[in-house]
C-alpha atoms as a PDB file:
ATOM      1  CA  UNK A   1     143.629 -16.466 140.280  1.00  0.00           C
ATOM      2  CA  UNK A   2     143.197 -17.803 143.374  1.00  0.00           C
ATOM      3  CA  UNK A   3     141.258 -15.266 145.705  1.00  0.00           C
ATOM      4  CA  UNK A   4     141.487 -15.120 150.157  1.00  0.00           C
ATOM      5  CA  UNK A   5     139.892 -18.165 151.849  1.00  0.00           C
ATOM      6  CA  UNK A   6     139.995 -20.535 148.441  1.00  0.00           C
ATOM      7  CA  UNK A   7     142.355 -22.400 149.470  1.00  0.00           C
ATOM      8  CA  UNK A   8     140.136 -22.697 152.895  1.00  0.00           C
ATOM      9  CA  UNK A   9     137.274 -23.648 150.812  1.00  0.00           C
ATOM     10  CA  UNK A  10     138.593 -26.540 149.006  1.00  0.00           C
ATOM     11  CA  UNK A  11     140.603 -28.351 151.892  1.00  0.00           C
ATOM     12  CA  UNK A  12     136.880 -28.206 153.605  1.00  0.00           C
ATOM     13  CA  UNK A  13     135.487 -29.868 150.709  1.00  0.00           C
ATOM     14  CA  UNK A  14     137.642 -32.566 150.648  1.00  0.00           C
ATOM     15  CA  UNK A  15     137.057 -32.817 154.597  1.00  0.00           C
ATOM     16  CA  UNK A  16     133.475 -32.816 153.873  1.00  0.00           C
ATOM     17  CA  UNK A  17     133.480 -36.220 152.108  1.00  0.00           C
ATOM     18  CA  UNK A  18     134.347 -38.072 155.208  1.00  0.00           C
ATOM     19  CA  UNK A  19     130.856 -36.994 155.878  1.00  0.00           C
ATOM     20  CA  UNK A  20     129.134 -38.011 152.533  1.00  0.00           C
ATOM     21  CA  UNK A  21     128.776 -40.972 150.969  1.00  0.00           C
ATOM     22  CA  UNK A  22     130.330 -41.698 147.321  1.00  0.00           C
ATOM     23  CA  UNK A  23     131.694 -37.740 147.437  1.00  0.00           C
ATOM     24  CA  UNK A  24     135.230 -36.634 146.404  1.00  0.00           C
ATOM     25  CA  UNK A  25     137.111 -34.033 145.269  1.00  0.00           C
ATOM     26  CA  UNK A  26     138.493 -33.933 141.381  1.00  0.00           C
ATOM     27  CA  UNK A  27     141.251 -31.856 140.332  1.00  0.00           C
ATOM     28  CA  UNK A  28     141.356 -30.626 136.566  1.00  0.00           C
ATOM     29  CA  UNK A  29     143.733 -28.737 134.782  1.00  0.00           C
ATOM     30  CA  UNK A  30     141.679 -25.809 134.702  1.00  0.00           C
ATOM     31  CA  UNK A  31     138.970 -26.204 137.799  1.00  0.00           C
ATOM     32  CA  UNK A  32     138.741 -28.142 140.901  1.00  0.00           C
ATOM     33  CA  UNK A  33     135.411 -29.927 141.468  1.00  0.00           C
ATOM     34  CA  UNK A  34     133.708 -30.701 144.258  1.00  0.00           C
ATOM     35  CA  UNK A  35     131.520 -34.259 143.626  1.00  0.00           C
ATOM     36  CA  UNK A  36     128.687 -34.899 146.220  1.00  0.00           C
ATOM     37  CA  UNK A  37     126.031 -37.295 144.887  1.00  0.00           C
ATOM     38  CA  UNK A  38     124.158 -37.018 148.345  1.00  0.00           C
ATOM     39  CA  UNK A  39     124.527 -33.550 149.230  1.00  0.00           C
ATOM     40  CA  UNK A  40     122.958 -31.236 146.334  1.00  0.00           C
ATOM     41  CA  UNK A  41     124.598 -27.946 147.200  1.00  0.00           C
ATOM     42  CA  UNK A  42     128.042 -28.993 147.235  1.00  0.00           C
ATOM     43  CA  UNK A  43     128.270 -30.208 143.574  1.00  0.00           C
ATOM     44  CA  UNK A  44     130.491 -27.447 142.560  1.00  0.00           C
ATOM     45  CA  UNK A  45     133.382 -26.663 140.516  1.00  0.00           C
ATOM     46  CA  UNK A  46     136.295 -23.754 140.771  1.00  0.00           C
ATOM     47  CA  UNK A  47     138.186 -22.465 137.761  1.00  0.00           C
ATOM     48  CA  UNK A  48     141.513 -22.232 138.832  1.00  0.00           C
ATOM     49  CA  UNK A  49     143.518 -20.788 135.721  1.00  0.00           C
ATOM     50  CA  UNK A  50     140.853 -18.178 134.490  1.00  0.00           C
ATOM     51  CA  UNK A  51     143.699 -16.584 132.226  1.00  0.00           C
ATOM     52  CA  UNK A  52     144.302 -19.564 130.062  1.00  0.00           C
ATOM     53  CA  UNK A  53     141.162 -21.819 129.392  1.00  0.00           C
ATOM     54  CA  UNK A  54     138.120 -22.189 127.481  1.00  0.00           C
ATOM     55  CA  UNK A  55     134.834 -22.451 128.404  1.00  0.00           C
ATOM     56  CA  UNK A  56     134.021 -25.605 126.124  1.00  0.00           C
ATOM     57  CA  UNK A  57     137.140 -27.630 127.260  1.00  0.00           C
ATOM     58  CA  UNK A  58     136.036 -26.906 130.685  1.00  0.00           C
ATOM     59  CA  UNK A  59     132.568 -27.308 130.618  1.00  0.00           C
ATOM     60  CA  UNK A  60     132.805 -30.641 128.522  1.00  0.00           C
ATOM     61  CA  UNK A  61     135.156 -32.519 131.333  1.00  0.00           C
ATOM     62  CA  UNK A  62     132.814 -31.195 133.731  1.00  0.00           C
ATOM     63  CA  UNK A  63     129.666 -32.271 132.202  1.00  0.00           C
ATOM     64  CA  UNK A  64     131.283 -35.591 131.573  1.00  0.00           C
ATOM     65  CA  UNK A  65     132.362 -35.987 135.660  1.00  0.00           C
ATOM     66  CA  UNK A  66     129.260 -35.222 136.856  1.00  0.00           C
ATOM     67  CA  UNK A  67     126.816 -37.169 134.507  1.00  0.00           C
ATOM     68  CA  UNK A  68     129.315 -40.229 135.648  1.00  0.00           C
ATOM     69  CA  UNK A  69     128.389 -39.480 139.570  1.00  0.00           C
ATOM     70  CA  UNK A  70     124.698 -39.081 139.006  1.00  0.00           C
ATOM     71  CA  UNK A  71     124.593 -35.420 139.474  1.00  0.00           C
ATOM     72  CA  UNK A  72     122.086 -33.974 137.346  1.00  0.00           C
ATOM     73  CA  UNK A  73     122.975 -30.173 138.353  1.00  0.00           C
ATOM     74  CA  UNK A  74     125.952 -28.329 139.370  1.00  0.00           C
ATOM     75  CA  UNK A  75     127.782 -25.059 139.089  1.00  0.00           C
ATOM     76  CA  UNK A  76     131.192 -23.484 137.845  1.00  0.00           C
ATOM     77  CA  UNK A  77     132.461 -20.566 139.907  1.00  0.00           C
ATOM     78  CA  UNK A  78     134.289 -18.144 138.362  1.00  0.00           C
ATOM     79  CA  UNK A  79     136.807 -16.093 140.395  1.00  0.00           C
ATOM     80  CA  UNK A  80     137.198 -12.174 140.063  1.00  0.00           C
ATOM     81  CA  UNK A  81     139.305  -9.466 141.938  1.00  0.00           C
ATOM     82  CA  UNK A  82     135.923  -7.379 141.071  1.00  0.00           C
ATOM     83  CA  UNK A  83     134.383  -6.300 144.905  1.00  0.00           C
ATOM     84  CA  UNK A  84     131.240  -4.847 143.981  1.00  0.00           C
ATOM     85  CA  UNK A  85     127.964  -6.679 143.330  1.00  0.00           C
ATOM     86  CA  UNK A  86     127.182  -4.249 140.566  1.00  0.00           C
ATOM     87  CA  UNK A  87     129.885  -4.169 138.278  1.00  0.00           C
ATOM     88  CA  UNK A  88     130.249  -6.366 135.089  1.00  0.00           C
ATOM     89  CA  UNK A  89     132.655  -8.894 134.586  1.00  0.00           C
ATOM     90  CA  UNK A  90     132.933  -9.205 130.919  1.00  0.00           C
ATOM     91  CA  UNK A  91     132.024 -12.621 130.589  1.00  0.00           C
ATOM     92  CA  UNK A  92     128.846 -13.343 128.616  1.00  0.00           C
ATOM     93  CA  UNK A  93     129.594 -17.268 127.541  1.00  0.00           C
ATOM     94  CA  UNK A  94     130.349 -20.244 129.389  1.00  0.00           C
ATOM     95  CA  UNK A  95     129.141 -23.196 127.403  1.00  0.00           C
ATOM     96  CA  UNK A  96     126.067 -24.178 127.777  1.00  0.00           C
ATOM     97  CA  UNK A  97     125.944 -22.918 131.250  1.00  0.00           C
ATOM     98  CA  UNK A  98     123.554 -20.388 132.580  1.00  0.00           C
ATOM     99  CA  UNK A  99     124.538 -17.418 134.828  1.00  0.00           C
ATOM    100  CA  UNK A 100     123.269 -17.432 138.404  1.00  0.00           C
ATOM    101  CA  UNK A 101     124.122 -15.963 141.748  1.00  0.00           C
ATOM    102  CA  UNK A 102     127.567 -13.907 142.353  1.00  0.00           C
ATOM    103  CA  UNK A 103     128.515 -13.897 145.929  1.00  0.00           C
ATOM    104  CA  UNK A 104     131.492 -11.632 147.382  1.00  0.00           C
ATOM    105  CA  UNK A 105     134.307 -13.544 148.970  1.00  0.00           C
ATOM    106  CA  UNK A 106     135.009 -11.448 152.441  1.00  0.00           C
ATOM    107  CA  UNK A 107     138.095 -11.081 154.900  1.00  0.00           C
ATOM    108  CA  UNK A 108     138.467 -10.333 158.049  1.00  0.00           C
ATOM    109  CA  UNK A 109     141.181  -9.815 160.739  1.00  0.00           C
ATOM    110  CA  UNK A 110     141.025 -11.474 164.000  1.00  0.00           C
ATOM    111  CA  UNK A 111     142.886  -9.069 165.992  1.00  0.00           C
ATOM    112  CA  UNK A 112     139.453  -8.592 168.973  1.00  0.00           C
ATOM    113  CA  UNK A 113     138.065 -10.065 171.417  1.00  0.00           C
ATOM    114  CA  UNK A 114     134.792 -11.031 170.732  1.00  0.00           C
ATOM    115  CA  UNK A 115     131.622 -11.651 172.671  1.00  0.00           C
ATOM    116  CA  UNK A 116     130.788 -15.426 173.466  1.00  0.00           C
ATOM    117  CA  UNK A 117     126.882 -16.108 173.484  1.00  0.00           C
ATOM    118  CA  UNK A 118     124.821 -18.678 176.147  1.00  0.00           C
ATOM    119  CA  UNK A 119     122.477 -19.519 173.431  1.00  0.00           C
ATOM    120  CA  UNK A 120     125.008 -20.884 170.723  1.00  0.00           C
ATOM    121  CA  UNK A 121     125.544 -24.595 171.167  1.00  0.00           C
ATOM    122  CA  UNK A 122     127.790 -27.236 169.466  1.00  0.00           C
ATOM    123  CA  UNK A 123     126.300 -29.103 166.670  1.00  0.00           C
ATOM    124  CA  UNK A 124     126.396 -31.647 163.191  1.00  0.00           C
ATOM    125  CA  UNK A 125     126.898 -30.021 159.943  1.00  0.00           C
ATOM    126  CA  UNK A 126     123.895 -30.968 158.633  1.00  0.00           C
ATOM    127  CA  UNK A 127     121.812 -29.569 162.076  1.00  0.00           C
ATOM    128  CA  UNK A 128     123.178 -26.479 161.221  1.00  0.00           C
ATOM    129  CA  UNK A 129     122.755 -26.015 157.617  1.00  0.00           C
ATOM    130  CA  UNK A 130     119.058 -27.336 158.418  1.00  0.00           C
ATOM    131  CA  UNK A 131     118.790 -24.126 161.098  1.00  0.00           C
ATOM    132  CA  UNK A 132     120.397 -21.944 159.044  1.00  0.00           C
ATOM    133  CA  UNK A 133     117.750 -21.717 156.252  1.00  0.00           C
ATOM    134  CA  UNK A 134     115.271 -25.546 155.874  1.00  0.00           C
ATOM    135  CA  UNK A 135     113.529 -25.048 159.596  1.00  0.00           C
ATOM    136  CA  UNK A 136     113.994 -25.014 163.361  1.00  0.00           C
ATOM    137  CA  UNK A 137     114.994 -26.994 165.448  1.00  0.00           C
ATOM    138  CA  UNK A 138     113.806 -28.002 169.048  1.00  0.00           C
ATOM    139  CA  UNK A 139     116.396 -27.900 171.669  1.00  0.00           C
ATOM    140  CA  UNK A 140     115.986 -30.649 173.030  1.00  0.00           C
ATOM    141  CA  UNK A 141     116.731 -32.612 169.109  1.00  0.00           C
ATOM    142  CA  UNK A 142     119.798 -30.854 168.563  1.00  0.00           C
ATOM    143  CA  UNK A 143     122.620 -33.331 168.135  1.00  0.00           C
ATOM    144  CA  UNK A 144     126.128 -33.462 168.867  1.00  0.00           C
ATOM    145  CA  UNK A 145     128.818 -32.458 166.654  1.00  0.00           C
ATOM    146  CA  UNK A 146     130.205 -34.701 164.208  1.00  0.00           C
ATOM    147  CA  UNK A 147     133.925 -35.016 165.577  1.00  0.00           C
ATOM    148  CA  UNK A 148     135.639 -34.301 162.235  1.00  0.00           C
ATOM    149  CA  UNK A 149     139.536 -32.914 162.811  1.00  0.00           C
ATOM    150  CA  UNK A 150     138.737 -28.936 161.621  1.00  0.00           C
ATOM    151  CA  UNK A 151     134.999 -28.993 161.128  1.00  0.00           C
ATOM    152  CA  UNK A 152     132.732 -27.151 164.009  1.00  0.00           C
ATOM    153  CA  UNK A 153     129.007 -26.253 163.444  1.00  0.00           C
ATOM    154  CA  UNK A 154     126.648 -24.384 165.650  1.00  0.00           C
ATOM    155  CA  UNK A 155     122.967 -23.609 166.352  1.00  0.00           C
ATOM    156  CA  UNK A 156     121.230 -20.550 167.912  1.00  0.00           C
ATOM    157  CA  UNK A 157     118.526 -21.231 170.201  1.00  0.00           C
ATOM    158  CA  UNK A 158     115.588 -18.850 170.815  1.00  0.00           C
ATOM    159  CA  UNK A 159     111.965 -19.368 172.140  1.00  0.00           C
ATOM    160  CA  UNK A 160     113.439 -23.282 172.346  1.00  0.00           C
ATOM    161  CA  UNK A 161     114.274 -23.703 169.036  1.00  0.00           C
ATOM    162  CA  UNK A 162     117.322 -23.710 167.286  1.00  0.00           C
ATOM    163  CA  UNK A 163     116.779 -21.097 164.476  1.00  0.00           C
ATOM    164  CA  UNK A 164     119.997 -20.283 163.172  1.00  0.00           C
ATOM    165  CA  UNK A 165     122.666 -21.630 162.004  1.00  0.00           C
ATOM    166  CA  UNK A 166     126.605 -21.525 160.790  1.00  0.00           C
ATOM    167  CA  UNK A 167     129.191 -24.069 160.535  1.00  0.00           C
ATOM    168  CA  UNK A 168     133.556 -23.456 159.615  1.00  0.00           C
ATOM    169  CA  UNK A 169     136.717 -25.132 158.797  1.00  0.00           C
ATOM    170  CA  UNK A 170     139.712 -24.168 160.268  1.00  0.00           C
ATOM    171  CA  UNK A 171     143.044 -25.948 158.688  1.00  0.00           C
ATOM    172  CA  UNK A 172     145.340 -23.505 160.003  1.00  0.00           C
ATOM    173  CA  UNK A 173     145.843 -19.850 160.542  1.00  0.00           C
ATOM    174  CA  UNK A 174     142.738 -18.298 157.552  1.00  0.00           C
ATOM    175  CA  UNK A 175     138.727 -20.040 159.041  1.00  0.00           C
ATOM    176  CA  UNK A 176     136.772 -20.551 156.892  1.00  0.00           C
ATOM    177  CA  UNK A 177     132.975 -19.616 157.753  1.00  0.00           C
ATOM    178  CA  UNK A 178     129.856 -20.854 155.612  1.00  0.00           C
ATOM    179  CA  UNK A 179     126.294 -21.204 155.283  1.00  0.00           C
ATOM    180  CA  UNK A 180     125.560 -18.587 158.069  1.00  0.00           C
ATOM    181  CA  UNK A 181     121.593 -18.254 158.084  1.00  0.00           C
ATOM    182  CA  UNK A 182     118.387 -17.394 160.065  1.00  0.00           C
ATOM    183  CA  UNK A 183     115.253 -18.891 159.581  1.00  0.00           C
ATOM    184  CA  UNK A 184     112.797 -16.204 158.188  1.00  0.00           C
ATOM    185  CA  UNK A 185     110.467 -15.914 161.163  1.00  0.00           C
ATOM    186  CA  UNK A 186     113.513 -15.221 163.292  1.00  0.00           C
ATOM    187  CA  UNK A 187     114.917 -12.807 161.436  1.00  0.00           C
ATOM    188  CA  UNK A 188     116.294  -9.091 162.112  1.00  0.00           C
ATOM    189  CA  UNK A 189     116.380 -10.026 165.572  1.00  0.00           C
ATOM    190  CA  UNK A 190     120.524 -10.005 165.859  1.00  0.00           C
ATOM    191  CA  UNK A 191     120.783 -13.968 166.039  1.00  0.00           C
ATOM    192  CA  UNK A 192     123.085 -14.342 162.768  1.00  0.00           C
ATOM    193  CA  UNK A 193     125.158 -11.494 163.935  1.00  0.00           C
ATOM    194  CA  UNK A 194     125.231 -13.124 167.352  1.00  0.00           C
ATOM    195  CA  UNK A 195     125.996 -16.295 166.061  1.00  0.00           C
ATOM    196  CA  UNK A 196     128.513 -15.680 163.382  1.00  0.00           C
ATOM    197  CA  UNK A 197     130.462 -13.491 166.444  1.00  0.00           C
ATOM    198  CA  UNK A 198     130.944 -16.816 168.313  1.00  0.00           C
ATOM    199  CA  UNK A 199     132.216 -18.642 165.203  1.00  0.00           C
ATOM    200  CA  UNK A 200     134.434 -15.712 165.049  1.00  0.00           C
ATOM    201  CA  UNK A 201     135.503 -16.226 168.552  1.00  0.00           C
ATOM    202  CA  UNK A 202     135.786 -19.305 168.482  1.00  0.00           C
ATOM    203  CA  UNK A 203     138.450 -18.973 165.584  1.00  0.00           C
ATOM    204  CA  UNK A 204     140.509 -16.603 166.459  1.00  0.00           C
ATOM    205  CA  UNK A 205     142.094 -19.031 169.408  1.00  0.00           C
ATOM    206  CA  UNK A 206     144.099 -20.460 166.598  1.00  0.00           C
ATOM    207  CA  UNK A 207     143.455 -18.342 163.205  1.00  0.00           C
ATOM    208  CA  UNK A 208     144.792 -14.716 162.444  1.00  0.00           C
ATOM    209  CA  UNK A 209     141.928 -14.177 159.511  1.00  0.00           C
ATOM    210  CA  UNK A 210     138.722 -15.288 158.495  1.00  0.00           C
ATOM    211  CA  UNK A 211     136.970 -15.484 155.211  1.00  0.00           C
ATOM    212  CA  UNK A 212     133.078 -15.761 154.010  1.00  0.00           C
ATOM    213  CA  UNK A 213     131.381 -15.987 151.186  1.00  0.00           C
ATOM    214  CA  UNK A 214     128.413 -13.554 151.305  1.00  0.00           C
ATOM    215  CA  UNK A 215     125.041 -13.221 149.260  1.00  0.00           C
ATOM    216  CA  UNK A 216     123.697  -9.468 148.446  1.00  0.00           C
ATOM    217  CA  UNK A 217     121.107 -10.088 151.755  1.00  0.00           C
ATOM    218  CA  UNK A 218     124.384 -10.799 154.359  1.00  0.00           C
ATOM    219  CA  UNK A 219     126.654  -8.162 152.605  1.00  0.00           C
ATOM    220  CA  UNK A 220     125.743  -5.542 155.637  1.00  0.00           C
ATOM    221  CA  UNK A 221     126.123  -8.027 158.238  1.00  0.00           C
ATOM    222  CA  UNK A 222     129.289  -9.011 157.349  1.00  0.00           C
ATOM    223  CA  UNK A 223     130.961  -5.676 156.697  1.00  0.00           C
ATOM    224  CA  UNK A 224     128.883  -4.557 160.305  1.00  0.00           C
ATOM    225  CA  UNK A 225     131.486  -7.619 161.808  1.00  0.00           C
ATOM    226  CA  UNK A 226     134.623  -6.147 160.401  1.00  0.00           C
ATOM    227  CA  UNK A 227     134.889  -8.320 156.958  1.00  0.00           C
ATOM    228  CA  UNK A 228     135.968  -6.740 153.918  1.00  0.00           C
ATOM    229  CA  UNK A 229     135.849  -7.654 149.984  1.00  0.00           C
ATOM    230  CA  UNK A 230     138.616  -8.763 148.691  1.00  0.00           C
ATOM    231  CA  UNK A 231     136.983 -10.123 145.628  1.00  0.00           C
ATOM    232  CA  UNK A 232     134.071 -12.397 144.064  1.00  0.00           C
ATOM    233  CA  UNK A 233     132.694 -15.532 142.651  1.00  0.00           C
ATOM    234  CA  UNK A 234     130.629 -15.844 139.288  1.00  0.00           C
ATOM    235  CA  UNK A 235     128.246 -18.905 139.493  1.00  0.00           C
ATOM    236  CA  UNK A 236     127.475 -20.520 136.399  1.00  0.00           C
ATOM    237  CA  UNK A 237     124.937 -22.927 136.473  1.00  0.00           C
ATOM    238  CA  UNK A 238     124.297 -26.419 134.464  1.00  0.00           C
ATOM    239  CA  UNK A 239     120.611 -28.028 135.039  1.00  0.00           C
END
């Protein structure tokens, strides 16, 4: 199964490792892992043949890549045409792996013109993953973007901080949008609607869709920009 926007997803991890050290991208016959000894988050896996494999095979050749790299914790995502939160999947065993978050993959058409905002600015991946949840900011410390072909990241400013943040991959015609966030304090105040509407913008000069992965907390600000579910991701956890 390969759900909307995967394909998105994986071509930006592999872009991502021009941007960390000692990170690459393995493929597997069943899964596709992401490898990122410096960046924690990233060290993820994605079944890609969920009708013919077993957990133990998979789990065992993952286990045995990522003990190799250093990485002491990492997840395999399961993919499912399943579109609610709520509903059960059926699985109840992956190896030795622990069940964590599920987050709903999300589609959208970019068929509008959308609204631009003053207070977005250009940025490094790692500024705006650090706005989008670690803390703000000040304007004036926000650095430039990291000039990698298909990567573009952005910070919200308010009060003269940058307190929000989003970054996306586009390869071709699907964008791929991630780690959209608001610091707490900052919060309910419109900026992550605000922001992701520019990313949005700013896609749709080249892409006809684009796709998100959403937590339970973003679900209503997603579907309040037009996005869809089209399916989900089961994380399973090793620690």
């Amino acid at each position: 199964m390969t759900l909307p926007g995967q394909v998105t997803l994986l071509a930006c991890r592999r872009r991502l490792t021009y941007l960390s050290p000692g990170a690459r991208v393995v493929t597997f016959s069943h899964a596709v892992a992401a490898v990122f000894p410096s960046w924690p988050p990233l060290n993820n896996a994605i079944l890609v043949d969920p009708a013919d494999w077993t957990p133990a095979a998979a789990v065992s050749g993952l286990t045995r890549l990522y003990a190799a790299a250093g990485v002491g914790a990492w997840a395999l995502w399961l993919p499912s045409s399943v579109t609610d939160l709520d509903v059960p999947d059926g699985v109840t065993d992956v190896g030795e792996l622990r069940r964590d978050t599920t987050t709903i993959v999300m589609r959208a058409s970019l068929s509008r013109r959308r609204r631009t905002r003053g207070a977005v600015r250009p940025t490094s991946i790692a500024a705006a993953t650090r706005a989008a949840g670690a803390e703000p900011i000040p304007a004036a410390d926000v650095p430039g973007p990291d000039r990698v072909p298909g990567l573009s990241a952005w910070v919200l400013g308010y009060d003269g901080m940058a307190v929000a943040g989003a970054w996306s991959f586009l390869p071709g015609s699907d964008c791929g949008i991630y780690t959209v966030g608001t610091l707490p304090r900052w919060r309910r105040r419109g900026c992550a609607g605000a922001l992701t509407d520019h990313v949005l913008d700013d896609a749709q000069r080249w892409a006809r869709t684009a796709t998100v992965q959403a937590t339970r907390m973003g679900l209503p600000l997603f579907l309040s920009l037009g996005f869809a579910p089209v399916g989900r991701y089961e994380e399973w956890v090793w620690s």
